[in-house]
C-alpha atoms as a PDB file:
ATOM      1  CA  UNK A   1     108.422 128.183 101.280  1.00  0.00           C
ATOM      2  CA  UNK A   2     111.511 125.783 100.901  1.00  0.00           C
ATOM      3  CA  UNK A   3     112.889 125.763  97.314  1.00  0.00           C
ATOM      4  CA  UNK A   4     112.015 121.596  96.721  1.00  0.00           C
ATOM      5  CA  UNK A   5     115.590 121.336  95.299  1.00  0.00           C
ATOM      6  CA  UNK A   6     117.019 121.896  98.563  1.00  0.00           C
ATOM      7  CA  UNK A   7     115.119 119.162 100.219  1.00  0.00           C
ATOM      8  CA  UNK A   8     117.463 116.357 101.196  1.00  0.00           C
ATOM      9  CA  UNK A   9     117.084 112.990  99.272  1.00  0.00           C
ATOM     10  CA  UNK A  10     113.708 111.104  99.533  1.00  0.00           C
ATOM     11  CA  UNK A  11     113.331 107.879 100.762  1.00  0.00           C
ATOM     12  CA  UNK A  12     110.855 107.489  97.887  1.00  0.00           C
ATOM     13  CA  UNK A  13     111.374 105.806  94.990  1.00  0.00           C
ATOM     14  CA  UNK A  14     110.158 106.095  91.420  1.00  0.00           C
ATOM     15  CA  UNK A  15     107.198 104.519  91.055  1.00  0.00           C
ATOM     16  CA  UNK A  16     108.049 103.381  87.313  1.00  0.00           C
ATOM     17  CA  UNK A  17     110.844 101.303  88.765  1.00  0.00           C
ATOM     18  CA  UNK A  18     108.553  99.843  91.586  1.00  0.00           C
ATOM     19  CA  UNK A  19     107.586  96.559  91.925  1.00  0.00           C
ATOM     20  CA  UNK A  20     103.615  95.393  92.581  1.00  0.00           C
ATOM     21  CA  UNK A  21     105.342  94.154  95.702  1.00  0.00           C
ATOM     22  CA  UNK A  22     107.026  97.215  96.463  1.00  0.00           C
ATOM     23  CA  UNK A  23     103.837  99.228  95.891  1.00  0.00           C
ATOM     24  CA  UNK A  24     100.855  96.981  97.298  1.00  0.00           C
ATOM     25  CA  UNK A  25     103.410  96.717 100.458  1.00  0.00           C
ATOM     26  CA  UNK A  26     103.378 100.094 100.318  1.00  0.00           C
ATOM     27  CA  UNK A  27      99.849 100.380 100.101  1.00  0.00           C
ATOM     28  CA  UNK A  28      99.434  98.260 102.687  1.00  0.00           C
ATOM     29  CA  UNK A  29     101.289  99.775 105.768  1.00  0.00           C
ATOM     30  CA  UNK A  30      99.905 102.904 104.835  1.00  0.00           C
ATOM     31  CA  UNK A  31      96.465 101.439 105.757  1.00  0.00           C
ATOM     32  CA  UNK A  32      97.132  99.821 108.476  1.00  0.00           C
ATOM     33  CA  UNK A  33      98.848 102.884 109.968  1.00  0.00           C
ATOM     34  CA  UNK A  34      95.460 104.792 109.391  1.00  0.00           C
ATOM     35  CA  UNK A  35      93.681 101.473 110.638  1.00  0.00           C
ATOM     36  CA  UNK A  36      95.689 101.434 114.065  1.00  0.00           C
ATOM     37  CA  UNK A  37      95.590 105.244 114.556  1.00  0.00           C
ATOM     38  CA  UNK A  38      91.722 105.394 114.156  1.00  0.00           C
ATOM     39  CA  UNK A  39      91.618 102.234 116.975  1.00  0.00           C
ATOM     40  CA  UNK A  40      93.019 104.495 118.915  1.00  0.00           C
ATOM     41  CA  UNK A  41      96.348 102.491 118.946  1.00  0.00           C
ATOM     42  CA  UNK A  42      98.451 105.800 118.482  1.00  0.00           C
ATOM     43  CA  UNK A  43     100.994 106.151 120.751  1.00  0.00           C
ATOM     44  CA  UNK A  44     100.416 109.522 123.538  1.00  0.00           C
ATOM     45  CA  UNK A  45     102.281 112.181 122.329  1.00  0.00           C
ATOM     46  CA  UNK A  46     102.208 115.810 122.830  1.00  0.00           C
ATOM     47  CA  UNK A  47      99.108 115.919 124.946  1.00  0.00           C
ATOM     48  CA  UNK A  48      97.271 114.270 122.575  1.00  0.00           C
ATOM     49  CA  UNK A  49      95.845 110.504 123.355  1.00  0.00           C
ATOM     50  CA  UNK A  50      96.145 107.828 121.228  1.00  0.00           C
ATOM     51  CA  UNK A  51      92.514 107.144 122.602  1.00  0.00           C
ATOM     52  CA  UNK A  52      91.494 111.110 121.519  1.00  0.00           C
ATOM     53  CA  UNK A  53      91.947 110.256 117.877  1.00  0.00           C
ATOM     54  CA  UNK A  54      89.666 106.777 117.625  1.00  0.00           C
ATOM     55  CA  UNK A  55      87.563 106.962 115.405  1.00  0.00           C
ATOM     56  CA  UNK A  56      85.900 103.447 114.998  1.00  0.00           C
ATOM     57  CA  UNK A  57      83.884 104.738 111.708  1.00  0.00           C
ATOM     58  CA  UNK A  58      86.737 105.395 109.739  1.00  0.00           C
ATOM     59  CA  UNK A  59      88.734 102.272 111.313  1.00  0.00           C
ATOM     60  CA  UNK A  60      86.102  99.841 109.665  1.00  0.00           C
ATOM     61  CA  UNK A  61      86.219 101.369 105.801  1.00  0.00           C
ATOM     62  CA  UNK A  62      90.119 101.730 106.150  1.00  0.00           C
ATOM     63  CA  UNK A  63      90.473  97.877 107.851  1.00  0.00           C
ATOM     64  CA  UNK A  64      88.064  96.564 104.943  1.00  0.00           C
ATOM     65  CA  UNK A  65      90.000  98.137 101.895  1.00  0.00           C
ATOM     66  CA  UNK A  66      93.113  96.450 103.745  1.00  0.00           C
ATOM     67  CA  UNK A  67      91.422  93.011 103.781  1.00  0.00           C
ATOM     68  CA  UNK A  68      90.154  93.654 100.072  1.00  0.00           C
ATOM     69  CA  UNK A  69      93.589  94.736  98.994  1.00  0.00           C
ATOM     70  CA  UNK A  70      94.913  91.629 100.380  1.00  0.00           C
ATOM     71  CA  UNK A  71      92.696  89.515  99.352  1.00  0.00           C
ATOM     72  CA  UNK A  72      93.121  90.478  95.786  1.00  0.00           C
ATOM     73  CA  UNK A  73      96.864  90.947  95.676  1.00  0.00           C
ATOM     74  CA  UNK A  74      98.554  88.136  97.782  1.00  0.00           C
ATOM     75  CA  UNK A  75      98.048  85.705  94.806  1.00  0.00           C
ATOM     76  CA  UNK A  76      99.572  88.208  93.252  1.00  0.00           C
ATOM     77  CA  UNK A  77     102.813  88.995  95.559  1.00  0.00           C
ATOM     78  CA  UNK A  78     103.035  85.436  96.941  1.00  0.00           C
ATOM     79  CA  UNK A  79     102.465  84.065 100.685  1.00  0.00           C
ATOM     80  CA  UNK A  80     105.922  85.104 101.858  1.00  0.00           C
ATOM     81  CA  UNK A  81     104.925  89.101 101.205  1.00  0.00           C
ATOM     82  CA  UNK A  82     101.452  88.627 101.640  1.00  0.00           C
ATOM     83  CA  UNK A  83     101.396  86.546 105.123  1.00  0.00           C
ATOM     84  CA  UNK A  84     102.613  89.628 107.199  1.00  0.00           C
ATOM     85  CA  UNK A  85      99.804  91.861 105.602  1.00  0.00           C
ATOM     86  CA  UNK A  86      97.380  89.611 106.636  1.00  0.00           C
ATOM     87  CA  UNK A  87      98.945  89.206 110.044  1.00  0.00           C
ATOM     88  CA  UNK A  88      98.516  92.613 110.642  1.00  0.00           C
ATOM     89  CA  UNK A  89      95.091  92.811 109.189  1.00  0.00           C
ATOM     90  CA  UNK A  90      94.411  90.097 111.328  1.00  0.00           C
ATOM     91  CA  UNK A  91      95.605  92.231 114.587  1.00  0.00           C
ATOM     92  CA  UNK A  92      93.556  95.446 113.632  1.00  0.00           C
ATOM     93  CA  UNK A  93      90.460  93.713 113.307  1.00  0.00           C
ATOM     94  CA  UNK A  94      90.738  92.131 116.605  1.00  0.00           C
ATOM     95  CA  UNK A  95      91.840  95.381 117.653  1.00  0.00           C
ATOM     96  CA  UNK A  96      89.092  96.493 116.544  1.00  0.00           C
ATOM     97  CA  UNK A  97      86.814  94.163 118.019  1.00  0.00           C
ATOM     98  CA  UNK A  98      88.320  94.752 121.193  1.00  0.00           C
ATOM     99  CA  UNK A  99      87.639  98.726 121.063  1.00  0.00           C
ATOM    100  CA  UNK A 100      83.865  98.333 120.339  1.00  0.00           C
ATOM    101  CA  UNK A 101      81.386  99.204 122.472  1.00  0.00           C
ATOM    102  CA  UNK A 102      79.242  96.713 120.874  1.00  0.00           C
ATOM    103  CA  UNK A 103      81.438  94.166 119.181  1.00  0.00           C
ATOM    104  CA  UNK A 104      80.257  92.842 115.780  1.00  0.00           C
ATOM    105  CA  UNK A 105      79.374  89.164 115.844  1.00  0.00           C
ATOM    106  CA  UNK A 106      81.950  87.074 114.031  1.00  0.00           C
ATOM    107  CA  UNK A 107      81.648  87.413 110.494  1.00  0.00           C
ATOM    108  CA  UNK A 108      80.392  90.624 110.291  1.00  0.00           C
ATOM    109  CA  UNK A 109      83.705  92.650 111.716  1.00  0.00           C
ATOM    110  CA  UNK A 110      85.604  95.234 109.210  1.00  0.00           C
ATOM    111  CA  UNK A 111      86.598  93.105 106.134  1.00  0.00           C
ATOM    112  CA  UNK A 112      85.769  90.071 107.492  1.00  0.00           C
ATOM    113  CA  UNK A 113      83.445  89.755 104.334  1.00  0.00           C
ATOM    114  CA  UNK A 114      86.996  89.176 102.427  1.00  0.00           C
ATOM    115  CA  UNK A 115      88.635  86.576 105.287  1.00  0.00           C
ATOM    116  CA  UNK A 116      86.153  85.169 107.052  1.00  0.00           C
ATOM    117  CA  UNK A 117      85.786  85.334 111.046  1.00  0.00           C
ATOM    118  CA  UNK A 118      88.281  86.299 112.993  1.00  0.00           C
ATOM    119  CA  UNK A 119      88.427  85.421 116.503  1.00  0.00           C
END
């Protein structure tokens, strides 16, 4: 086990200096990593398909905590951090739309409860 003192310097920060900015952002890409990965919009590596680890289940809760979190914060953190959350939101759902079998109607797609239809 590597002694943790010999680890080189963390891009982290500490999260009593962060800003709700810094950490909703934070939150944020986090989910929409998850969100993209389980549309199967990982890139092929190592044998493994981006397509192998969809999981369209998963994609909707993580994709509707995104659009909740954004919903609630971006009054919060302004338009000019919120509007490229939401674009990206925006882009997984109709990701996810697009890798459904049996696509939702409009209004009833993965946190379109919190911002309407997307189409």
């Amino acid at each position: 086990m590597t002694d943790p003192t010999e680890l080189p310097d963390s891009p982290t920060i500490d999260i009593a200096e962060a800003t709700a900015v810094e950490i909703i952002g934070s939150a944020a890409i986090h989910l929409m990593s998850a969100a993209a990965v389980k549309c199967g919009l990982a890139p092929d590596e190592d044998g493994v398909r981006g397509e192998d680890l969809k999981d369209l289940a998963e994609a909707r809760k993580i994709i509707t905590a995104l659009a909740g979190l954004v919903t609630a914060g971006a009054p919060e953190i302004g338009d000019r951090h919120a509007r490229p959350i939401r674009d990206g939101l925006r882009s997984l759902q109709l990701a996810f739309r697009e890798a459904s079998p049996f696509p939702d109607a409009p209004g009833d797609g993965p946190g379109e409860k919190w911002t309407g239809p997307v189409s």
